[in-house]
C-alpha atoms as a PDB file:
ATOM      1  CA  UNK A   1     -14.016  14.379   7.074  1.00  0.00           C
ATOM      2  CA  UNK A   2     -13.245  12.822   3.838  1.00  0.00           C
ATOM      3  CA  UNK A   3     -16.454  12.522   1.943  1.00  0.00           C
ATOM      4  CA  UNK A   4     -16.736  15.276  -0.218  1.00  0.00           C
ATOM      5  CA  UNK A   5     -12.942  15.617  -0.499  1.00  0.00           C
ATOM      6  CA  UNK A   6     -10.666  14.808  -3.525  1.00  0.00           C
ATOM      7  CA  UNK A   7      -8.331  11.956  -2.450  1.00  0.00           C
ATOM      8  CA  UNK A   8      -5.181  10.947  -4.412  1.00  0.00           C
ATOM      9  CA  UNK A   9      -4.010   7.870  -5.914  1.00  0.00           C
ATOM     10  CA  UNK A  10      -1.878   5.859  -8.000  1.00  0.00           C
ATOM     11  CA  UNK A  11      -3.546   4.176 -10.822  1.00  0.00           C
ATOM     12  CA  UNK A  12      -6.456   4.321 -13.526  1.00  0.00           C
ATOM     13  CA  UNK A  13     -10.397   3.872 -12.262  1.00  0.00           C
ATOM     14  CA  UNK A  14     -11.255   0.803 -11.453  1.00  0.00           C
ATOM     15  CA  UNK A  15      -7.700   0.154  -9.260  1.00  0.00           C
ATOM     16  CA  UNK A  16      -7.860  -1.352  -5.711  1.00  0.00           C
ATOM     17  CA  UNK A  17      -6.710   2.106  -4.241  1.00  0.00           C
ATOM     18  CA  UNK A  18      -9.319   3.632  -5.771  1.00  0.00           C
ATOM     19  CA  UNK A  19     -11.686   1.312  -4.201  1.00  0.00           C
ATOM     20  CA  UNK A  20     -10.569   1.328  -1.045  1.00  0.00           C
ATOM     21  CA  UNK A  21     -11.390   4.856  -1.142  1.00  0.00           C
ATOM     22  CA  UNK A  22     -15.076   4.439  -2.460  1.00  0.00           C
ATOM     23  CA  UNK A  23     -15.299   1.848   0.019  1.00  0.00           C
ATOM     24  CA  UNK A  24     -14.727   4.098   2.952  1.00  0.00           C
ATOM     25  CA  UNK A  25     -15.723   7.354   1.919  1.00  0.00           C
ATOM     26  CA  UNK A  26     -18.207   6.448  -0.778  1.00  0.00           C
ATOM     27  CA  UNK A  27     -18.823  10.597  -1.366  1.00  0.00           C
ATOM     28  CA  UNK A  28     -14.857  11.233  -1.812  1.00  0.00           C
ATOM     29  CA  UNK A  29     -13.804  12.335  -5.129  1.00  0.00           C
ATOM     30  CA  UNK A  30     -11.179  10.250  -5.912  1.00  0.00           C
ATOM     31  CA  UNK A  31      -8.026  11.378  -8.322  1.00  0.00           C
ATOM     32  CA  UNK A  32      -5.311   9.174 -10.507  1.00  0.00           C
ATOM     33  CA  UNK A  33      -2.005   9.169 -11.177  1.00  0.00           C
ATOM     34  CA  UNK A  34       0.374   7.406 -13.031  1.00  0.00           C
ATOM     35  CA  UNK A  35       3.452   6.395 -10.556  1.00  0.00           C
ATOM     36  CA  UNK A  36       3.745   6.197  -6.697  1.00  0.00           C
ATOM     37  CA  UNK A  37       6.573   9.450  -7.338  1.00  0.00           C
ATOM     38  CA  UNK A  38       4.122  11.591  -8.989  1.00  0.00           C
ATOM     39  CA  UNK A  39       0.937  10.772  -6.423  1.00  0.00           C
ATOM     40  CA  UNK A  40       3.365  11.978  -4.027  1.00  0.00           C
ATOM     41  CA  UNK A  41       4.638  14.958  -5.492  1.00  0.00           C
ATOM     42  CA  UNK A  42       1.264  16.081  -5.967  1.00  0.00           C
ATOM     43  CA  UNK A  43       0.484  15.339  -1.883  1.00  0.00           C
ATOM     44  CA  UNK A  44       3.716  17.535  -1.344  1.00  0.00           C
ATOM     45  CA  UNK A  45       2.364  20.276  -3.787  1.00  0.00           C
ATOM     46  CA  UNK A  46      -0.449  20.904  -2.355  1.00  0.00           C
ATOM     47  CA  UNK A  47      -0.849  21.552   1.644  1.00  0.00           C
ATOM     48  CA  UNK A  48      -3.897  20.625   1.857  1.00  0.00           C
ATOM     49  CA  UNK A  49      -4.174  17.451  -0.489  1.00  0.00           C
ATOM     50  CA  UNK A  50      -5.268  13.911   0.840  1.00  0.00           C
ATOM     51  CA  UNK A  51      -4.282  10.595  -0.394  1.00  0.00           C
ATOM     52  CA  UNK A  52      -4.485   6.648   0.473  1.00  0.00           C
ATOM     53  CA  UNK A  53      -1.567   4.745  -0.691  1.00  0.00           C
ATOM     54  CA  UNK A  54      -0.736   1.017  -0.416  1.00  0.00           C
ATOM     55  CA  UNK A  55       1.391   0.400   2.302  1.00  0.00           C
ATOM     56  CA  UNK A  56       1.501  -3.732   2.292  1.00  0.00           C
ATOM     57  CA  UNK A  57      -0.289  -6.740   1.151  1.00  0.00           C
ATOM     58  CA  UNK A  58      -1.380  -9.840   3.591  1.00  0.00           C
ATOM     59  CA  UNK A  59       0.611 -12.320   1.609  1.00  0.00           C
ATOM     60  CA  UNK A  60       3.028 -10.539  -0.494  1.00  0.00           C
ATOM     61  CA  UNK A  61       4.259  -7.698   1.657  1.00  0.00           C
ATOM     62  CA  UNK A  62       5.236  -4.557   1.535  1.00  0.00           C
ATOM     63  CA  UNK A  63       5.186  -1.747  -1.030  1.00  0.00           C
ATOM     64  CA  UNK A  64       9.011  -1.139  -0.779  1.00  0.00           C
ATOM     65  CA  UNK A  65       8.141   2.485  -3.553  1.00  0.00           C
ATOM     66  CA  UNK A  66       5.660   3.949  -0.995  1.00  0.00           C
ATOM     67  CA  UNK A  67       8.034   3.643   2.722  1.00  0.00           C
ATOM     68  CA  UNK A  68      11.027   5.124   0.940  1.00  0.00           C
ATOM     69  CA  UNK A  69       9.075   8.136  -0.667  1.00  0.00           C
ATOM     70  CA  UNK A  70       6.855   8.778   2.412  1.00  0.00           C
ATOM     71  CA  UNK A  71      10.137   8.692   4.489  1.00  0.00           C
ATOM     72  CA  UNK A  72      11.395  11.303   1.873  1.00  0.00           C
ATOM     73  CA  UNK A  73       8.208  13.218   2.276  1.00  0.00           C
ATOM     74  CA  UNK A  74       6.899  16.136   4.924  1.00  0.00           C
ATOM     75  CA  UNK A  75       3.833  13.910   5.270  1.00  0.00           C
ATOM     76  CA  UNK A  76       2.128  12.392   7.952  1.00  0.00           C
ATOM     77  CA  UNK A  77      -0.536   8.989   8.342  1.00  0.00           C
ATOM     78  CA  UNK A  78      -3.889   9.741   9.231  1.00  0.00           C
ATOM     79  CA  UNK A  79      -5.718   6.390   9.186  1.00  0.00           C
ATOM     80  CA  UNK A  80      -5.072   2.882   8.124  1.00  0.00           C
ATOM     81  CA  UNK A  81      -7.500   1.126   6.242  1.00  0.00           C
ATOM     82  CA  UNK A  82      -7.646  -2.324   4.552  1.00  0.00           C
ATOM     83  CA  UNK A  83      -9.623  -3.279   1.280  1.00  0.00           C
ATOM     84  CA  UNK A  84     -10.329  -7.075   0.149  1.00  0.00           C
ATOM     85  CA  UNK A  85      -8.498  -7.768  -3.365  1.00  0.00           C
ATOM     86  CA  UNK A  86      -9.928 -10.191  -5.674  1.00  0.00           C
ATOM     87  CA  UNK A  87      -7.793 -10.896  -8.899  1.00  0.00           C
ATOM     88  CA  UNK A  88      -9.442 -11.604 -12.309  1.00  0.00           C
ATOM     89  CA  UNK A  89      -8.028 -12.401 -15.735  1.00  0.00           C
ATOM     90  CA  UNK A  90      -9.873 -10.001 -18.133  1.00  0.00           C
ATOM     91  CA  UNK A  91      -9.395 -10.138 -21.950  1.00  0.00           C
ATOM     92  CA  UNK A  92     -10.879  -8.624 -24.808  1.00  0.00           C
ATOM     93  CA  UNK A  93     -13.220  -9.369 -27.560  1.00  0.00           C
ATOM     94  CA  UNK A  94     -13.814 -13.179 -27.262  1.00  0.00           C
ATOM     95  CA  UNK A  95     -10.787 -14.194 -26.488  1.00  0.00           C
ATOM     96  CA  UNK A  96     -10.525 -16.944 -23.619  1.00  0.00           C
ATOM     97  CA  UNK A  97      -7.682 -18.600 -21.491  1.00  0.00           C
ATOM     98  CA  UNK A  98      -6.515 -20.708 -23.995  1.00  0.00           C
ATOM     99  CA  UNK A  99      -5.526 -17.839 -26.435  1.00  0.00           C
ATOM    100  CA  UNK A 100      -4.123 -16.142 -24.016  1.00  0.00           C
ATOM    101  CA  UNK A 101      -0.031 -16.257 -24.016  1.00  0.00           C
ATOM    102  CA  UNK A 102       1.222 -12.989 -21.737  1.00  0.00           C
ATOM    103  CA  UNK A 103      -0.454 -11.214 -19.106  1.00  0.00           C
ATOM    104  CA  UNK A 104       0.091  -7.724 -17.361  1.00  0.00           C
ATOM    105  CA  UNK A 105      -0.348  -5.921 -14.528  1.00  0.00           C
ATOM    106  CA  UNK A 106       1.248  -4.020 -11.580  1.00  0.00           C
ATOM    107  CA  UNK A 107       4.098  -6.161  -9.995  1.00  0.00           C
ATOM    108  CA  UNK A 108       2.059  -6.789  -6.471  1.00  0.00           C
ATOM    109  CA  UNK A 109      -0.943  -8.315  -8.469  1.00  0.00           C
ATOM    110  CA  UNK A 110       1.480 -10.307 -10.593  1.00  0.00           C
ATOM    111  CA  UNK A 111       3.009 -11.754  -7.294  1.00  0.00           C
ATOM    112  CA  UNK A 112      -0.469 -12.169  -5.595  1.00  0.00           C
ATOM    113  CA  UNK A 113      -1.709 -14.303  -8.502  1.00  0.00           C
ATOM    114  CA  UNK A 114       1.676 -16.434  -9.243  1.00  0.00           C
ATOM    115  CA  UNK A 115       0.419 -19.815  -8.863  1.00  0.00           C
ATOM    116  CA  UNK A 116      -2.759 -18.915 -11.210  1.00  0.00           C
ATOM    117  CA  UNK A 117      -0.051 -17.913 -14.174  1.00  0.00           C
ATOM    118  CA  UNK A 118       2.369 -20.296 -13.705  1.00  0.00           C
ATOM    119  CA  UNK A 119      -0.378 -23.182 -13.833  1.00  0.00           C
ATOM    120  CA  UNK A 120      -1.459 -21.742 -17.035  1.00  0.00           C
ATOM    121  CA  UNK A 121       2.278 -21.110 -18.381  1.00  0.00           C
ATOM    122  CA  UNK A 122       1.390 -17.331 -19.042  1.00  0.00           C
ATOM    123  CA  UNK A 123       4.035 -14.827 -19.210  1.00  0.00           C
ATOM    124  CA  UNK A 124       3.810 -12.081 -17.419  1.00  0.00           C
ATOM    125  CA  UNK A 125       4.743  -8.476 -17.877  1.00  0.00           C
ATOM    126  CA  UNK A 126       4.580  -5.641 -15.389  1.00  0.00           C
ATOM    127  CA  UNK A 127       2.576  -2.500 -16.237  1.00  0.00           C
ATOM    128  CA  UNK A 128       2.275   0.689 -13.921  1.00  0.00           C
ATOM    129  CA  UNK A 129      -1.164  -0.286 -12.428  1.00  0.00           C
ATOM    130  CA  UNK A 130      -3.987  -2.880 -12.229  1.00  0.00           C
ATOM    131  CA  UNK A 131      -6.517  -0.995 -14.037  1.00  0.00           C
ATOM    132  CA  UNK A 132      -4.088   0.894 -16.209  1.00  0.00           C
ATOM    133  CA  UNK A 133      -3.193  -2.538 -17.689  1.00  0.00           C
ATOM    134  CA  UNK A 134      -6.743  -3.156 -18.337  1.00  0.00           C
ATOM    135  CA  UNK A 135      -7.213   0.181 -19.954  1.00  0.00           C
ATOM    136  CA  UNK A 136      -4.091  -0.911 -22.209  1.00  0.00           C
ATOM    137  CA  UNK A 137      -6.247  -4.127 -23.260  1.00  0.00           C
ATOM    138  CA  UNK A 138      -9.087  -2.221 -24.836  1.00  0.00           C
ATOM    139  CA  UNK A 139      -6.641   0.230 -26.870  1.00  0.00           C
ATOM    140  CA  UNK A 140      -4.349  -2.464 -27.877  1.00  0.00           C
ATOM    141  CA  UNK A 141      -7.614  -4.863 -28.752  1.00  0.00           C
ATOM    142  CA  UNK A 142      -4.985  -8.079 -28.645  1.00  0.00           C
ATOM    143  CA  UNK A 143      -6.079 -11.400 -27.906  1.00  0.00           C
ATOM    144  CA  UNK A 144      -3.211 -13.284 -27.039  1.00  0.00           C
ATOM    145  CA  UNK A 145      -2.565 -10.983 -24.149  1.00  0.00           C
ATOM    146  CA  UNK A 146      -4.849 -10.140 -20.978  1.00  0.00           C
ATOM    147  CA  UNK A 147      -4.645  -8.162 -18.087  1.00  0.00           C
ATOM    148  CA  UNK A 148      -5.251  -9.030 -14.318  1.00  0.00           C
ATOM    149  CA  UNK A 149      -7.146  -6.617 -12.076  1.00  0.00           C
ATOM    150  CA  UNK A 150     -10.192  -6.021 -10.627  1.00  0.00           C
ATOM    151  CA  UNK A 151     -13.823  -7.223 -12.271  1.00  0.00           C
ATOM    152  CA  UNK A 152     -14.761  -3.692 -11.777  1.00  0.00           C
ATOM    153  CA  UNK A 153     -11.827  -2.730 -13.994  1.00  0.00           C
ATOM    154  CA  UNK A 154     -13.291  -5.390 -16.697  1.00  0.00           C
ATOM    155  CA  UNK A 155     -16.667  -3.507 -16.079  1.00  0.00           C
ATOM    156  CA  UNK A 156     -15.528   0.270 -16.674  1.00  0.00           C
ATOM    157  CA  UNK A 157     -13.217  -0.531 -19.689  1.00  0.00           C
ATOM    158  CA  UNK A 158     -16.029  -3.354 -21.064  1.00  0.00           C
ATOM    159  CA  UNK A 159     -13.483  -6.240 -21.314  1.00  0.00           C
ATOM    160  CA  UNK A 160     -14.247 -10.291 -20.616  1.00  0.00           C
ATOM    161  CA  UNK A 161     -13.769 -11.900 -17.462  1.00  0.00           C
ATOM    162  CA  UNK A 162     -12.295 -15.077 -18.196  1.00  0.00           C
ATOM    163  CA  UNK A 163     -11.625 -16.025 -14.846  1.00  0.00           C
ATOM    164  CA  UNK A 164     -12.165 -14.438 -11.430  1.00  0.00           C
ATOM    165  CA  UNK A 165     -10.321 -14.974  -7.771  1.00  0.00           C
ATOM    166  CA  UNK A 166      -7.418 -16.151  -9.092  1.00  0.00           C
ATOM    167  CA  UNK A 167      -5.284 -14.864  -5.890  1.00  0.00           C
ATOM    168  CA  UNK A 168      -3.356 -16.801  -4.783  1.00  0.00           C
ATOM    169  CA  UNK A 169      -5.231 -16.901  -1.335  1.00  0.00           C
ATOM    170  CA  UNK A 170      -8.963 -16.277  -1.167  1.00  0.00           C
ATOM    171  CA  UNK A 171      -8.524 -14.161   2.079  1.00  0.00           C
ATOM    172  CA  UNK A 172      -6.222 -11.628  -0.143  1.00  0.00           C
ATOM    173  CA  UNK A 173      -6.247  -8.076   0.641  1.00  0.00           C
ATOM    174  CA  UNK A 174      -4.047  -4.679   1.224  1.00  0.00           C
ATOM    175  CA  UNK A 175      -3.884  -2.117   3.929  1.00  0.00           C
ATOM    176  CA  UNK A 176      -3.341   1.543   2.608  1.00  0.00           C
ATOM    177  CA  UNK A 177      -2.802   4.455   4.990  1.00  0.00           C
ATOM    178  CA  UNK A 178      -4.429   7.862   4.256  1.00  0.00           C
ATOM    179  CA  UNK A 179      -1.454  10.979   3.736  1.00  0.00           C
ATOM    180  CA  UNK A 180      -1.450  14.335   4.219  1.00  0.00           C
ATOM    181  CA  UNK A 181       0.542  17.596   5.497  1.00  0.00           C
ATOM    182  CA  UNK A 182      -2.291  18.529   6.895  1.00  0.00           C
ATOM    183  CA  UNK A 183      -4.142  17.215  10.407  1.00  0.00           C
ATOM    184  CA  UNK A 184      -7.227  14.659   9.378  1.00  0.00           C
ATOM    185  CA  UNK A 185      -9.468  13.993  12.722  1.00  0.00           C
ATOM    186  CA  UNK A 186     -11.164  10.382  12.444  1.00  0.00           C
ATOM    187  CA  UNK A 187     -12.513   7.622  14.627  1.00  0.00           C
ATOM    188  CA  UNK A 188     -11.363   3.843  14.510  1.00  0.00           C
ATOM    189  CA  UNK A 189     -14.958   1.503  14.685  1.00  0.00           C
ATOM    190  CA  UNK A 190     -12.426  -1.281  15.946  1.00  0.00           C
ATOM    191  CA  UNK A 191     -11.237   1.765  18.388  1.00  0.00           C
ATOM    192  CA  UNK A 192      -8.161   0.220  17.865  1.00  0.00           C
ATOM    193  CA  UNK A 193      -4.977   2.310  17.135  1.00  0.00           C
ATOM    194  CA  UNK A 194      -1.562   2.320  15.712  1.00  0.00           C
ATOM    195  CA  UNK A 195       1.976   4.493  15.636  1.00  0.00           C
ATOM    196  CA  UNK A 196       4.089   4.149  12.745  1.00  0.00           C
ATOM    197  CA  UNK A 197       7.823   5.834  12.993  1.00  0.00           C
ATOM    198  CA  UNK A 198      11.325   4.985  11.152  1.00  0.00           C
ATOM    199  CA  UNK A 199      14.487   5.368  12.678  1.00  0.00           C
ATOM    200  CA  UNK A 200      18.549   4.917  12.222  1.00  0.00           C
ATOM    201  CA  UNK A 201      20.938   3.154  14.479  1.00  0.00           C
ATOM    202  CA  UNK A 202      24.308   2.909  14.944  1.00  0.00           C
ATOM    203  CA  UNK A 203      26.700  -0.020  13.938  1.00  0.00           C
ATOM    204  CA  UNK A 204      27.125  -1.751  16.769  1.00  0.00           C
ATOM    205  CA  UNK A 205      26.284  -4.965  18.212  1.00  0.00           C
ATOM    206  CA  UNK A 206      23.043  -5.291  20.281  1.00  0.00           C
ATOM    207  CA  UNK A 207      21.961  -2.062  18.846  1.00  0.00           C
ATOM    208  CA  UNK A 208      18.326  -2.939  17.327  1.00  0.00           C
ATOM    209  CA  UNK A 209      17.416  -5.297  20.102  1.00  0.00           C
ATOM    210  CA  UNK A 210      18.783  -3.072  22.885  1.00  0.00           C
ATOM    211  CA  UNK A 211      16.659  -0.550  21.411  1.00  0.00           C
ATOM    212  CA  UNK A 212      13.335  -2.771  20.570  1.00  0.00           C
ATOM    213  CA  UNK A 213      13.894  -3.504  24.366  1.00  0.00           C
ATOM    214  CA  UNK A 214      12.336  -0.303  25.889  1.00  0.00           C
ATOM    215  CA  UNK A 215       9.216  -0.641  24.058  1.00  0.00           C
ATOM    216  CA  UNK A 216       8.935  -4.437  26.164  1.00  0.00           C
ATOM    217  CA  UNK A 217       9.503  -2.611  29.225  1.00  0.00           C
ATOM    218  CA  UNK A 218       6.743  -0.073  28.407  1.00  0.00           C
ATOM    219  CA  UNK A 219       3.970  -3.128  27.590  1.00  0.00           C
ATOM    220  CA  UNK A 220       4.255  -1.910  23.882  1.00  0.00           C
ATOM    221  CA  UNK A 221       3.136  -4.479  21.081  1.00  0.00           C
ATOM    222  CA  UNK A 222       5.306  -4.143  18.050  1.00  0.00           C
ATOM    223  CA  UNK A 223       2.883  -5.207  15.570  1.00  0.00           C
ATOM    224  CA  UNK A 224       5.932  -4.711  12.411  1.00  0.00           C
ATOM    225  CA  UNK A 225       9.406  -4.042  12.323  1.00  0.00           C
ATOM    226  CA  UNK A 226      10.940  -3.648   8.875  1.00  0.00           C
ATOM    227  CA  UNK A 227      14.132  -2.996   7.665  1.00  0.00           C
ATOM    228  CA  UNK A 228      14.969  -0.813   4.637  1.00  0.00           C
ATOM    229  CA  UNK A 229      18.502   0.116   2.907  1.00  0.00           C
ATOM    230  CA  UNK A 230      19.756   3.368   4.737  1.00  0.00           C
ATOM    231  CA  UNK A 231      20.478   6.590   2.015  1.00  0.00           C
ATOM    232  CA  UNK A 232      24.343   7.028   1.634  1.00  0.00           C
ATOM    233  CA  UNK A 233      25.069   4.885   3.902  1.00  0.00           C
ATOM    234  CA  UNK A 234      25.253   1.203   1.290  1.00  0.00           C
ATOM    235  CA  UNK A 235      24.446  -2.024   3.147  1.00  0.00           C
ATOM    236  CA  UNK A 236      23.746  -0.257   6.174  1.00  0.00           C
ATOM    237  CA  UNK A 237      19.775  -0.111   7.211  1.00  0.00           C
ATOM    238  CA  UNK A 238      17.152   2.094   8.897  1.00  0.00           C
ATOM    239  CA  UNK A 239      13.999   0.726  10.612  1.00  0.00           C
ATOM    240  CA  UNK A 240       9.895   1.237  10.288  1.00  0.00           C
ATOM    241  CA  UNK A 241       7.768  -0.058  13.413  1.00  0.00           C
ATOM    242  CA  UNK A 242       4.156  -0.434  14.005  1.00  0.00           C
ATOM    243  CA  UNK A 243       3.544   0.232  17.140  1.00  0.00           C
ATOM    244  CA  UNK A 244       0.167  -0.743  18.961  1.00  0.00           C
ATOM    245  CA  UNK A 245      -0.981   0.954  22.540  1.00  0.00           C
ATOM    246  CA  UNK A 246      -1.260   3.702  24.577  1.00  0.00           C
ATOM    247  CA  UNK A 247       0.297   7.514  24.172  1.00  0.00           C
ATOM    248  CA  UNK A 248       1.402   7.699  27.437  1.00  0.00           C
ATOM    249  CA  UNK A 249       3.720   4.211  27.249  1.00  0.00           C
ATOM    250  CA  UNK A 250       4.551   5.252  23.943  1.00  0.00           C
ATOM    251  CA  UNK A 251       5.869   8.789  24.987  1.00  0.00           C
ATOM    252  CA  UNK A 252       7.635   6.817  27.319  1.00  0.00           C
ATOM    253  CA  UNK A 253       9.072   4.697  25.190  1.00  0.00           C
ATOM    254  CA  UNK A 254      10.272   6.738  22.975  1.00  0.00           C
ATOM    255  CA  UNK A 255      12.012   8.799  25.287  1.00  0.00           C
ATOM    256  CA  UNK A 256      13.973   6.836  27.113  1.00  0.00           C
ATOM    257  CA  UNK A 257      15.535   5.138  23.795  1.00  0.00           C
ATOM    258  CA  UNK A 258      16.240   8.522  21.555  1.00  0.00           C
ATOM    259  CA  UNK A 259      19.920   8.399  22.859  1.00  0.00           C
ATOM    260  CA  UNK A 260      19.980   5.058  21.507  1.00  0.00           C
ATOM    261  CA  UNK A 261      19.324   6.376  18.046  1.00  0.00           C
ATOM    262  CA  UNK A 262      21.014   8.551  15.277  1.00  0.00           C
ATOM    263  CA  UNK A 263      18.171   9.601  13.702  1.00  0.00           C
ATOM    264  CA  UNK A 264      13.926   9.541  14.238  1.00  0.00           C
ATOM    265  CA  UNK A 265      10.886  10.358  12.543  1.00  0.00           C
ATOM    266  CA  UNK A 266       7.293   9.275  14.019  1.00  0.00           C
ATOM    267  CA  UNK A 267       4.472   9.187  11.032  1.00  0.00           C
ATOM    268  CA  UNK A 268       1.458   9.662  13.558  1.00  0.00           C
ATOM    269  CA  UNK A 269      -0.900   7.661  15.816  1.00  0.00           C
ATOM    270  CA  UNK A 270      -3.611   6.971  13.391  1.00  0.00           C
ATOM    271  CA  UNK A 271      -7.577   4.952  13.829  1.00  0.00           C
ATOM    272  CA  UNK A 272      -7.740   2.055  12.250  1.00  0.00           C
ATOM    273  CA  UNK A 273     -10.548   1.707  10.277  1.00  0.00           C
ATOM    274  CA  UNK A 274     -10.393  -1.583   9.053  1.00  0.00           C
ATOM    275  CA  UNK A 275      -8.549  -5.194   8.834  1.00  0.00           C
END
């Protein structure tokens, strides 16, 4: 169970992780940090900690920091879970749109609400989180600049909304997966589930598809297949799936293509609890 628990995240109150976690576990105690590094250094620190981090957004994808420190980590997924994300521009005092020169926030909400600044000609600037930048606006008390996160990040830190659901698509949101060393038992409403591993091949030709090939043969659905620069090894490139259906096919799966690999990790099978 996670209600009742302290849960991890990156960001001030008032970000979207910490919303997602309200949102699902509206008893969980949820805790801040400032950077992806030290959320997970904390996770690592403690055996028993929990956290949900941002693993990819609908239209702007992936959160490059988070696969490369969990695949550096001893940690495991426990659940997938996906939280709407409305952008608004926030300012303080008075101040409306057309004082407003420069905007910040964390570089995924800058890139989910392009169109919005580049219609207005704002600049933008990147700041360590949504809410954090909002928090920023009410000690800085500046005018010319706003900050785009959530309207319950205007709410908490009592700045003006000067415009709301400026993503660029209406339909925006993020899918976060819940971390920990230790086990976390939960139940998917959709009873739908996932496996998420990473994995190294050799240079050779034929070698990803070859290897992509025995999950086919299995009836396996590879719901994402990303590629991410390999450590010590420049312009060479290790592999995260998705992986969607059963544990025995899976098992299969991945045993018949292990000698096609030079290295393997598998994250967990996981519920998902929402899309």
């Amino acid at each position: 169970m996670i209600d009742g628990t302290v849960v991890y995240y990156q960001g001030s109150p008032g970000a979207f992780s910490e919303a997602a976690i309200l949102s699902h576990w509206p008893n969980a105690m949820p805790q801040g940090f400032p950077t992806f590094a030290e959320t997970f250094q904390a996770l690592q620190d403690n055996p028993n900690a929990v956290g949900l981090l941002p693993i990819e957004n609908a239209y702007r994808g992936p959160v490059y920091d988070v696969l490369d420190l969990l695949t550096a980590s001893t940690l495991s997924i426990w659940a997938e879970a996906v939280q709407p994300v409305e952008l608004a521009l926030m300012a303080y005092g008075h101040s409306d749109l057309s004082r407003i020169k420069k905007v910040r926030s964390h570089p995924q909400a800058l890139m989910q609400s392009q169109m919005f600044c580049r219609e207005h000609g704002l600049i933008v600037e990147v700041a360590l989180d949504t809410a954090g930048s909002a928090k920023e606006l009410l000690e800085s008390r500046r005018e010319d600049v706003g900050a785009i996160a959530s309207p319950r990040a205007a709410e908490i830190y009592g700045l003006n909304i000067v415009r709301r659901g400026i993503q660029d698509h209406p339909d925006n949101r993020t899918r976060f997966w819940l971390l920990s060393q230790r086990p976390i038992h939960l139940t998917s409403p959709l009873n739908r589930m996932k496996t998420s591993a990473v994995f190294d091949l050799p240079d050779k030709p034929g070698a990803l598809v070859n290897y992509l090939l025995w999950y086919k043969k299995f009836g396996l659905n590879l719901s994402k297949v990303e590629s991410r620069p390999r450590p010590g090894a420049p312009f060479a490139y290790r592999f995260w799936i998705d992986v969607v259906g059963d544990a025995q096919s899976l098992d299969q799966a991945w045993e018949s293509g292990l000698s096609d690999l030079e290295w393997f990790r598998r994250f967990g099978t996981y519920p998902v609890l929402s899309e």
